[in-house]
Structures are given as structure tokens and as C-alpha cells.
PDB file of N, CA and C in Angstrom:
ATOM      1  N   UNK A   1     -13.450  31.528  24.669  1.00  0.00           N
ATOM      2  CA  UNK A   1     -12.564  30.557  24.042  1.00  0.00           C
ATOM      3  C   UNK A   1     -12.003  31.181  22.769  1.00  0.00           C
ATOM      4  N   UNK A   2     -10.542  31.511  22.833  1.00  0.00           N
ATOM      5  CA  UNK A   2     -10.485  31.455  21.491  1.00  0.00           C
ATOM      6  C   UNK A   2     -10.121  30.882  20.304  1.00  0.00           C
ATOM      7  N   UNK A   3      -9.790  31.329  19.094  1.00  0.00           N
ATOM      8  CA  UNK A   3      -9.947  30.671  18.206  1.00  0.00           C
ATOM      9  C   UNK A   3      -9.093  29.627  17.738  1.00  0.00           C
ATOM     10  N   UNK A   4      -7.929  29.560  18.497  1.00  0.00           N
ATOM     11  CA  UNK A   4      -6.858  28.684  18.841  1.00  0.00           C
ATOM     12  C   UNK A   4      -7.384  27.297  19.297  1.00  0.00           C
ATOM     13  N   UNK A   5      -8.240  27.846  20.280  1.00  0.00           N
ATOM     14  CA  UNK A   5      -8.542  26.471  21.103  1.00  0.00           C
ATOM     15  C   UNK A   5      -9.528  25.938  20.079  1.00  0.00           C
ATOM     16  N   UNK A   6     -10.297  26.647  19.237  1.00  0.00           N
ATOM     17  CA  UNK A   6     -11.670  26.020  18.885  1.00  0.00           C
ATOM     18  C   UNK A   6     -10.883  24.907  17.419  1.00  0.00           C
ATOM     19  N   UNK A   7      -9.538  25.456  17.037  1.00  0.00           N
ATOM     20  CA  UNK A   7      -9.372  24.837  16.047  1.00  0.00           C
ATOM     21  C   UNK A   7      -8.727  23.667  16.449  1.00  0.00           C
ATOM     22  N   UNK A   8      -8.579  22.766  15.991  1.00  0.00           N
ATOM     23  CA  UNK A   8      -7.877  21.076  16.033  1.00  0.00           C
ATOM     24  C   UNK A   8      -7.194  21.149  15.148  1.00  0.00           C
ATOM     25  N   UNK A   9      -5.841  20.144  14.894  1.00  0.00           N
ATOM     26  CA  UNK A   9      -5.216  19.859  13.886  1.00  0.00           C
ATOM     27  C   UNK A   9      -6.319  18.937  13.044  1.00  0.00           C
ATOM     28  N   UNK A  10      -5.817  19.146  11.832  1.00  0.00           N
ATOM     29  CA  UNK A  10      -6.796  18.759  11.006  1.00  0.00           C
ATOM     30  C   UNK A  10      -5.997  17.251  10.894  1.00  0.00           C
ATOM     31  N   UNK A  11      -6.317  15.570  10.039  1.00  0.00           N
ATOM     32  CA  UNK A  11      -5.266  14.543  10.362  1.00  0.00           C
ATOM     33  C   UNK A  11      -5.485  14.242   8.697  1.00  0.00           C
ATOM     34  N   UNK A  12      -4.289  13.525   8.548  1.00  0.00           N
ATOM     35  CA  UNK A  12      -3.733  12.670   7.131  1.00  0.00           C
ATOM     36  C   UNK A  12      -4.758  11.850   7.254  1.00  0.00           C
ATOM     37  N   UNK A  13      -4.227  11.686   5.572  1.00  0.00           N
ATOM     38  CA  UNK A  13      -5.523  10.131   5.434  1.00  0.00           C
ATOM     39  C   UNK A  13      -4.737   9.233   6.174  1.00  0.00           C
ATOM     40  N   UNK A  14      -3.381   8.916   6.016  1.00  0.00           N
ATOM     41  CA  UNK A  14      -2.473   7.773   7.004  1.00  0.00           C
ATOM     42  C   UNK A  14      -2.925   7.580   8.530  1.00  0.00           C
ATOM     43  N   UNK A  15      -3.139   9.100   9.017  1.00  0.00           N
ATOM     44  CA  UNK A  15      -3.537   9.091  10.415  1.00  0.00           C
ATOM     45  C   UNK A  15      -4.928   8.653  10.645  1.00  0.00           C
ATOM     46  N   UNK A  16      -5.426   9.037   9.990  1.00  0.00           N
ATOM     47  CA  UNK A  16      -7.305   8.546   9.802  1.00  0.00           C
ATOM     48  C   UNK A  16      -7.199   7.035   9.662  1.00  0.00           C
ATOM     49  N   UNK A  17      -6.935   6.766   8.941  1.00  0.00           N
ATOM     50  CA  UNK A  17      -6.669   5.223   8.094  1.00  0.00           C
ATOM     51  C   UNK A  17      -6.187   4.531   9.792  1.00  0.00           C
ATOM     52  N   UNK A  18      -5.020   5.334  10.343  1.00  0.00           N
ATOM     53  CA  UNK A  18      -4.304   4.250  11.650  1.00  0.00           C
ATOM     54  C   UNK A  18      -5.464   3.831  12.846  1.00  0.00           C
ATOM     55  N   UNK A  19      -6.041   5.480  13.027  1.00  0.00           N
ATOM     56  CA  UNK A  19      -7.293   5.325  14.096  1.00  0.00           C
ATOM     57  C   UNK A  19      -8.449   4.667  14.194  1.00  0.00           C
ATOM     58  N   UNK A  20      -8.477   4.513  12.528  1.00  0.00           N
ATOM     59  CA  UNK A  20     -10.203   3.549  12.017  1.00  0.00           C
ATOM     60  C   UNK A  20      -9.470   2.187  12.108  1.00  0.00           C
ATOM     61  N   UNK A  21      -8.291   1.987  11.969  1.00  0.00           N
ATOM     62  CA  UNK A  21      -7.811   0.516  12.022  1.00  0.00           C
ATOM     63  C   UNK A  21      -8.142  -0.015  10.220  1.00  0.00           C
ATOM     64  N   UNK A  22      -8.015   1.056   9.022  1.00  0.00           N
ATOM     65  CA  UNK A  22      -8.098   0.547   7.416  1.00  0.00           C
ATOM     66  C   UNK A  22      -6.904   0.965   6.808  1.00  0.00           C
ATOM     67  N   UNK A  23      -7.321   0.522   5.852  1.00  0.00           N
ATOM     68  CA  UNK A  23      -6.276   0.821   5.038  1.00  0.00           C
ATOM     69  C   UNK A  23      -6.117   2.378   4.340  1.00  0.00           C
ATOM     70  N   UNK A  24      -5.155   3.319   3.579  1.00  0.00           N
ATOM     71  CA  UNK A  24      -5.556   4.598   3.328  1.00  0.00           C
ATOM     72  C   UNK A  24      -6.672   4.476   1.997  1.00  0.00           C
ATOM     73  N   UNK A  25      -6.491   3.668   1.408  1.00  0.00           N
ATOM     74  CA  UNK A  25      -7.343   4.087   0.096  1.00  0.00           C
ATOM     75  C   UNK A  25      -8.646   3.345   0.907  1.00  0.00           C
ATOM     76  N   UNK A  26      -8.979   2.751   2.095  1.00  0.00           N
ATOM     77  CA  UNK A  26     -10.220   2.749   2.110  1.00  0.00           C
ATOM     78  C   UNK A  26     -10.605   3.934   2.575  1.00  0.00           C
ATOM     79  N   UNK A  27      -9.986   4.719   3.304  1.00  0.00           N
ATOM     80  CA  UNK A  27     -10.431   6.088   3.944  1.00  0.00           C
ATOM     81  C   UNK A  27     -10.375   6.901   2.419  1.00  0.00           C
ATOM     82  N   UNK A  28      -9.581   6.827   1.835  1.00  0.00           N
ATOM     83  CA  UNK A  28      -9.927   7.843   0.311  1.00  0.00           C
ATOM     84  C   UNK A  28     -11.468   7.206  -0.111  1.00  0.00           C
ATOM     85  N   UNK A  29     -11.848   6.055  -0.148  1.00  0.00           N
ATOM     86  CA  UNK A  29     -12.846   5.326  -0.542  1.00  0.00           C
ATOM     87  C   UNK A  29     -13.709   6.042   0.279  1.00  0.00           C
ATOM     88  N   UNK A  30     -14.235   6.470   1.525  1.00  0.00           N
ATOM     89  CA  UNK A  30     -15.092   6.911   2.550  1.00  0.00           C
ATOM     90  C   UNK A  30     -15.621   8.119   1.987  1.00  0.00           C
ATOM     91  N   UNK A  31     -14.178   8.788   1.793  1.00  0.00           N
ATOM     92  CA  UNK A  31     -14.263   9.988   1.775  1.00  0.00           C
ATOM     93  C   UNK A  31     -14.810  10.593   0.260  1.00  0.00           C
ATOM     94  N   UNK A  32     -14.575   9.954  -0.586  1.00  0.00           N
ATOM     95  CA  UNK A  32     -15.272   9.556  -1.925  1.00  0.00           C
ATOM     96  C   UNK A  32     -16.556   9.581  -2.162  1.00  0.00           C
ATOM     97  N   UNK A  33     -17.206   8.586  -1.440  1.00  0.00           N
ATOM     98  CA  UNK A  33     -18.348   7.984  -1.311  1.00  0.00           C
ATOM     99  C   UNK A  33     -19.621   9.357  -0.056  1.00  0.00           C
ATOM    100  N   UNK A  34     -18.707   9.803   0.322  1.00  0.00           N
ATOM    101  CA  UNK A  34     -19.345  10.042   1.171  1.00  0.00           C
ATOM    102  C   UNK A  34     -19.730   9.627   2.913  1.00  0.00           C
ATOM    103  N   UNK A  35     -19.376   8.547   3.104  1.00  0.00           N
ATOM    104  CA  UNK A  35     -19.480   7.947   4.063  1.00  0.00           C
ATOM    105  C   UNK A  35     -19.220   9.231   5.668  1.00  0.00           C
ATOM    106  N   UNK A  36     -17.713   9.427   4.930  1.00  0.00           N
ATOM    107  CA  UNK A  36     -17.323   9.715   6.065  1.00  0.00           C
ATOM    108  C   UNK A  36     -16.675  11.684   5.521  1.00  0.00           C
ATOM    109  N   UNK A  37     -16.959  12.399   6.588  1.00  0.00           N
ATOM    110  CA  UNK A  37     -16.660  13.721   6.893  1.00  0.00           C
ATOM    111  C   UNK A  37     -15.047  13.895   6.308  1.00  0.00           C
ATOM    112  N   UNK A  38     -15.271  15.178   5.338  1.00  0.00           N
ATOM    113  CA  UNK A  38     -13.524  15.249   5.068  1.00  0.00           C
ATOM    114  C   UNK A  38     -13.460  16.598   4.562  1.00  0.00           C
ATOM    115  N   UNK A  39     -12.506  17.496   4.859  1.00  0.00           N
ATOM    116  CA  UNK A  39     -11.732  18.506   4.057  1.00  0.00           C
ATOM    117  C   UNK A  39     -11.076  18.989   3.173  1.00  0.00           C
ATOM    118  N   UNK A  40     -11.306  19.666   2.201  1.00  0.00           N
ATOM    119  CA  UNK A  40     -10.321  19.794   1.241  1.00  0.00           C
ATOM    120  C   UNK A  40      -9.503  20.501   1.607  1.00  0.00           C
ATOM    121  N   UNK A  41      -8.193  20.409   1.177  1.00  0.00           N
ATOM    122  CA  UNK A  41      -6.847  21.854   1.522  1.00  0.00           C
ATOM    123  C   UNK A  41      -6.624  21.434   0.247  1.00  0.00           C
ATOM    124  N   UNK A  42      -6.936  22.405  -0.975  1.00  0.00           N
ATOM    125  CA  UNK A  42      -5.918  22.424  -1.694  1.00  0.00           C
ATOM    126  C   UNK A  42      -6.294  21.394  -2.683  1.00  0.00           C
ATOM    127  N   UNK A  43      -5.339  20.528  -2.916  1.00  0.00           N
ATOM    128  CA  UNK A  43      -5.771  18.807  -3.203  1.00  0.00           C
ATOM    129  C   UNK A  43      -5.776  17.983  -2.829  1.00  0.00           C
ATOM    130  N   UNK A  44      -5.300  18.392  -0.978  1.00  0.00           N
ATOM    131  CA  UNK A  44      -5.181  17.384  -0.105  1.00  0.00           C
ATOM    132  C   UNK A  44      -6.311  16.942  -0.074  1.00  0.00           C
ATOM    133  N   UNK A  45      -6.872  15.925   1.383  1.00  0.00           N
ATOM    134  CA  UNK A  45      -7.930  15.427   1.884  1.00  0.00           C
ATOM    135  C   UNK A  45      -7.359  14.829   3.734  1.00  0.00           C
ATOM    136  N   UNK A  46      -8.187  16.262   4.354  1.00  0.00           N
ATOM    137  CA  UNK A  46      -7.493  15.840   5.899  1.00  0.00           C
ATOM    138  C   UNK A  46      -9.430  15.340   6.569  1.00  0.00           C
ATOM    139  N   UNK A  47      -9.339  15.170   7.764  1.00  0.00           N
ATOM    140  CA  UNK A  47     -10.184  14.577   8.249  1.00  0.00           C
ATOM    141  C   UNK A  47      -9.997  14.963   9.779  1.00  0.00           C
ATOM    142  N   UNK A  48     -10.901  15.729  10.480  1.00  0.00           N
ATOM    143  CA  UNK A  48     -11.397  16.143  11.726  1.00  0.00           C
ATOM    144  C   UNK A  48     -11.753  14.697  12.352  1.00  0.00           C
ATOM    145  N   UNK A  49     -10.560  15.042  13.883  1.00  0.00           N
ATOM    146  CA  UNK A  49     -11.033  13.551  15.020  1.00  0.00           C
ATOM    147  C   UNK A  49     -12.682  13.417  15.277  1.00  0.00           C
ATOM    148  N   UNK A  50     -13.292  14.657  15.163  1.00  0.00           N
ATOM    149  CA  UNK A  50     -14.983  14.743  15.606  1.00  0.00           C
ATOM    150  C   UNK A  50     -15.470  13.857  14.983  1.00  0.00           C
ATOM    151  N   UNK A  51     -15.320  14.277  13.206  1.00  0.00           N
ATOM    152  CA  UNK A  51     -15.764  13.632  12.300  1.00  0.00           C
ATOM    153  C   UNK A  51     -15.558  11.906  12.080  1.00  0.00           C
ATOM    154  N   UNK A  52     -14.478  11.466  12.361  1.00  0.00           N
ATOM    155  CA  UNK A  52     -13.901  10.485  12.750  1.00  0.00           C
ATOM    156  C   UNK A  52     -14.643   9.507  13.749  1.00  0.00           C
ATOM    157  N   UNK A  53     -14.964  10.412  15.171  1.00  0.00           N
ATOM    158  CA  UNK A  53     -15.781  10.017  16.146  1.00  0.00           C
ATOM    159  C   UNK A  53     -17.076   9.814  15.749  1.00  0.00           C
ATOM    160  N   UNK A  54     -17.626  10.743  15.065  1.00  0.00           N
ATOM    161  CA  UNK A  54     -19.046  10.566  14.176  1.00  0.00           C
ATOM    162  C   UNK A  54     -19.387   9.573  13.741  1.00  0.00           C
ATOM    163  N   UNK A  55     -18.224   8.925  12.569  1.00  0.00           N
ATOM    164  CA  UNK A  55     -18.399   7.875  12.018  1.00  0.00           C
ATOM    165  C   UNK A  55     -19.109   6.857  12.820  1.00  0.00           C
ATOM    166  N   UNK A  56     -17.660   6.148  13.110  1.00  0.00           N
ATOM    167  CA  UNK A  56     -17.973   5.264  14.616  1.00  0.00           C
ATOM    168  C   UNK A  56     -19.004   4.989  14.992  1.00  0.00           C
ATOM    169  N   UNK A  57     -19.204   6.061  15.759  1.00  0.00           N
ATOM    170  CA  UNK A  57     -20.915   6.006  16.382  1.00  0.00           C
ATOM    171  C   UNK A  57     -21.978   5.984  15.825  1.00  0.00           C
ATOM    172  N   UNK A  58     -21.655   5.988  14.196  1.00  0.00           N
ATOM    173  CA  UNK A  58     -22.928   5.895  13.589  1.00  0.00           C
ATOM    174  C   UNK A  58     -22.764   4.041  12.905  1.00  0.00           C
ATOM    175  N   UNK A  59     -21.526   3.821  12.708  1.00  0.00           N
ATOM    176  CA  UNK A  59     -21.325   2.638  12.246  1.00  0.00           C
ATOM    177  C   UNK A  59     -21.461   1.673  13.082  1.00  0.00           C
ATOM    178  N   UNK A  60     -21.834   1.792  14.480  1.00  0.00           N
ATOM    179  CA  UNK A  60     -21.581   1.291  15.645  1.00  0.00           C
ATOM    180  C   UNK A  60     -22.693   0.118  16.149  1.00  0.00           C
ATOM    181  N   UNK A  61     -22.498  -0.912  16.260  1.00  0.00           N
ATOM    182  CA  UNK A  61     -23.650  -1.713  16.221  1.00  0.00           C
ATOM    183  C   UNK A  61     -23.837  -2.354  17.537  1.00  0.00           C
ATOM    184  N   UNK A  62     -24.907  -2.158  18.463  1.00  0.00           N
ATOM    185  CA  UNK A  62     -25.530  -2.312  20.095  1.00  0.00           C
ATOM    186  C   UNK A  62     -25.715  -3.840  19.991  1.00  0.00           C
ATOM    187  N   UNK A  63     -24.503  -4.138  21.427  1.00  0.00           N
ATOM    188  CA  UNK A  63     -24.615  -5.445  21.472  1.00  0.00           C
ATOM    189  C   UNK A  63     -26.370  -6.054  22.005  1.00  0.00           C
ATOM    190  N   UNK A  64     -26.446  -7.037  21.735  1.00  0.00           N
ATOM    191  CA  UNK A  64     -27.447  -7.796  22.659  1.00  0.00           C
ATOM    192  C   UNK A  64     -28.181  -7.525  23.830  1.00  0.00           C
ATOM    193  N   UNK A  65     -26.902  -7.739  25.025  1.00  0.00           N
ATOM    194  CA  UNK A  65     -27.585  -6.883  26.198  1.00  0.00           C
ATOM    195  C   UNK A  65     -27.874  -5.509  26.418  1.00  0.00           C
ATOM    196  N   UNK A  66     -27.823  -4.927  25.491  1.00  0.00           N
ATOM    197  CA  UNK A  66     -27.355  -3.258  25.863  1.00  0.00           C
ATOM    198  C   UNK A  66     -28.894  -2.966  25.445  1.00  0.00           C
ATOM    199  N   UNK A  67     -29.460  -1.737  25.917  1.00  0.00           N
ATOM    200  CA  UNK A  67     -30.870  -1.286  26.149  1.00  0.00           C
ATOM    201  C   UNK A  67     -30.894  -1.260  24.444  1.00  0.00           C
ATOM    202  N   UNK A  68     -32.539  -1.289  23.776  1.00  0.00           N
ATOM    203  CA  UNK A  68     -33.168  -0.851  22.434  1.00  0.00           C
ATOM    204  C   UNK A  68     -33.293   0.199  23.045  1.00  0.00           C
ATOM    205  N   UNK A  69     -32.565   1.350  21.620  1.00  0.00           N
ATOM    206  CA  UNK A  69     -33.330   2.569  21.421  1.00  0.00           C
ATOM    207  C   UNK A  69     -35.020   2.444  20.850  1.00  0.00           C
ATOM    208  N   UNK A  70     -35.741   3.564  21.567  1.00  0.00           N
ATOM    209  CA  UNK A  70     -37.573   3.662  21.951  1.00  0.00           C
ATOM    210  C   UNK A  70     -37.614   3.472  19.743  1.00  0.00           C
ATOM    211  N   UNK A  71     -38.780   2.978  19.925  1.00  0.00           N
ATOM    212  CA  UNK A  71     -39.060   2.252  18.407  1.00  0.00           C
ATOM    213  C   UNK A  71     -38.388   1.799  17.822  1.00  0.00           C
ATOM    214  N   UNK A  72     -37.716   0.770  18.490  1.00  0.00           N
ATOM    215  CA  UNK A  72     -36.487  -0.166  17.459  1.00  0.00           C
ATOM    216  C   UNK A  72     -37.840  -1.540  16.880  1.00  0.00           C
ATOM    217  N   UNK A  73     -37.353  -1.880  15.704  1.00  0.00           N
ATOM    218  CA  UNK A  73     -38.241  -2.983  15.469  1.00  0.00           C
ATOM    219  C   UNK A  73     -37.315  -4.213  15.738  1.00  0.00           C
ATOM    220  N   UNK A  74     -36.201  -4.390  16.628  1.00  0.00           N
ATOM    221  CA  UNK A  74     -35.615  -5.506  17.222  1.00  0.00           C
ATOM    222  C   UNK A  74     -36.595  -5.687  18.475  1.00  0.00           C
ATOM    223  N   UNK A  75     -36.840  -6.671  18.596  1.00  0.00           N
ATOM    224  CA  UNK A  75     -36.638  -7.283  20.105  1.00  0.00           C
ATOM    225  C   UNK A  75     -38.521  -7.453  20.416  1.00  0.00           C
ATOM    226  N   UNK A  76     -39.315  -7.488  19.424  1.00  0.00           N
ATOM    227  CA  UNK A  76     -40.379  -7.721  19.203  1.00  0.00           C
ATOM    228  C   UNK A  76     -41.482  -6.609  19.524  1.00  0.00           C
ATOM    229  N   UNK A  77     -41.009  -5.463  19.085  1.00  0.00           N
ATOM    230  CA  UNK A  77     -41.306  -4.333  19.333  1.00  0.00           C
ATOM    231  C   UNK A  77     -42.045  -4.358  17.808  1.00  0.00           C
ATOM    232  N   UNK A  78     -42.023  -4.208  17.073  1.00  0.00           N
ATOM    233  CA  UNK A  78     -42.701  -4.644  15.742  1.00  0.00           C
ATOM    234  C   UNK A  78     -44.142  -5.120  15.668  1.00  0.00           C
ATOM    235  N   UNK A  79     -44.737  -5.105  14.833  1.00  0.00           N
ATOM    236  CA  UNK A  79     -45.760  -5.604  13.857  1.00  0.00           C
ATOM    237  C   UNK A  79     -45.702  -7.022  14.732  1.00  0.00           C
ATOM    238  N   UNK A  80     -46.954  -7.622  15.105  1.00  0.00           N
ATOM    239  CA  UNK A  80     -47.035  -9.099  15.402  1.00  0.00           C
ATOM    240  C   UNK A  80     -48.459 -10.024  14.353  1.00  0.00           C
ATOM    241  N   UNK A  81     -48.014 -10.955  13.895  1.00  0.00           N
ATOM    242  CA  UNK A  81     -48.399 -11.647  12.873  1.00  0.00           C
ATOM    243  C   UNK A  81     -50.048 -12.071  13.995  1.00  0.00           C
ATOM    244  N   UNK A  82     -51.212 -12.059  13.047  1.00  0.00           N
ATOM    245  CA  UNK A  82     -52.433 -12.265  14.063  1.00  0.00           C
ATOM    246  C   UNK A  82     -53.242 -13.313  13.558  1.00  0.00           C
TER     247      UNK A  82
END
């Protein structure tokens, strides 16, 4: 593979901001804070789709029916009062 393929366009905070569905200064806010994965160019601030995807999936909250991950303390997997 080369190094063409391995690279991605890097995206605007506007473009970041459109895909997360926020506003841009909350993505400057992310990216601030830490929250979320970002690049410097310069004095810009671009943001990798991976990183983007990262987020997400970490912000991502398992409905109801959907399986517990092994030692979740939902679902009475926990400590029981004796």
C-alpha cells in the first residue's frame, strides 16, 4: 500500500462540526478539551474521519436490548444487597 492510499484528507472544523451534527465552536470546544482527536497544521485545527469514528463509538450509548459487555454493573451483574 502506498503512501497515497494510507493518507486521508484531513477535514475542517465546518466539516467535522456537519458529520457530528454540532456546531463549529463545539468541535473547537472538543478539540480544546480534549475530548476528541485533532491536528495541528500550522494554526489550523483539521480532524481525521477515524478519529471522528472513534469518538462516536466511544460516546455511544447500548440500547436496552442490545447484549451487556462481560462485567458491566448494569443489569444486576453487580454487588447484591444481603
Amino acid at each position: 500500500m502506498g503512501r497515497e492510499e494510507r493518507m486521508k484528507p484531513l477535514l475542517k472544523p465546518a466539516e467535522a462540526a456537519r458529520m457530528l451534527g454540532v456546531s463549529r465552536s463545539q468541535i473547537y470546544h472538543l478539540a480544546a478539551t480534549g475530548e476528541i482527536a485533532h491536528v495541528r497544521v500550522g494554526h489550523s485545527v483539521r480532524f481525521r474521519l477515524e478519529d471522528l469514528e472513534r469518538y462516536i463509538e466511544r460516546r455511544r450509548v447500548a440500547a436496552a436490548w442490545e447484549e451487556e459487555p462481560p462485567g458491566s454493573l448494569r443489569g444486576g451483574g453487580g454487588c447484591e444487597a444481603g
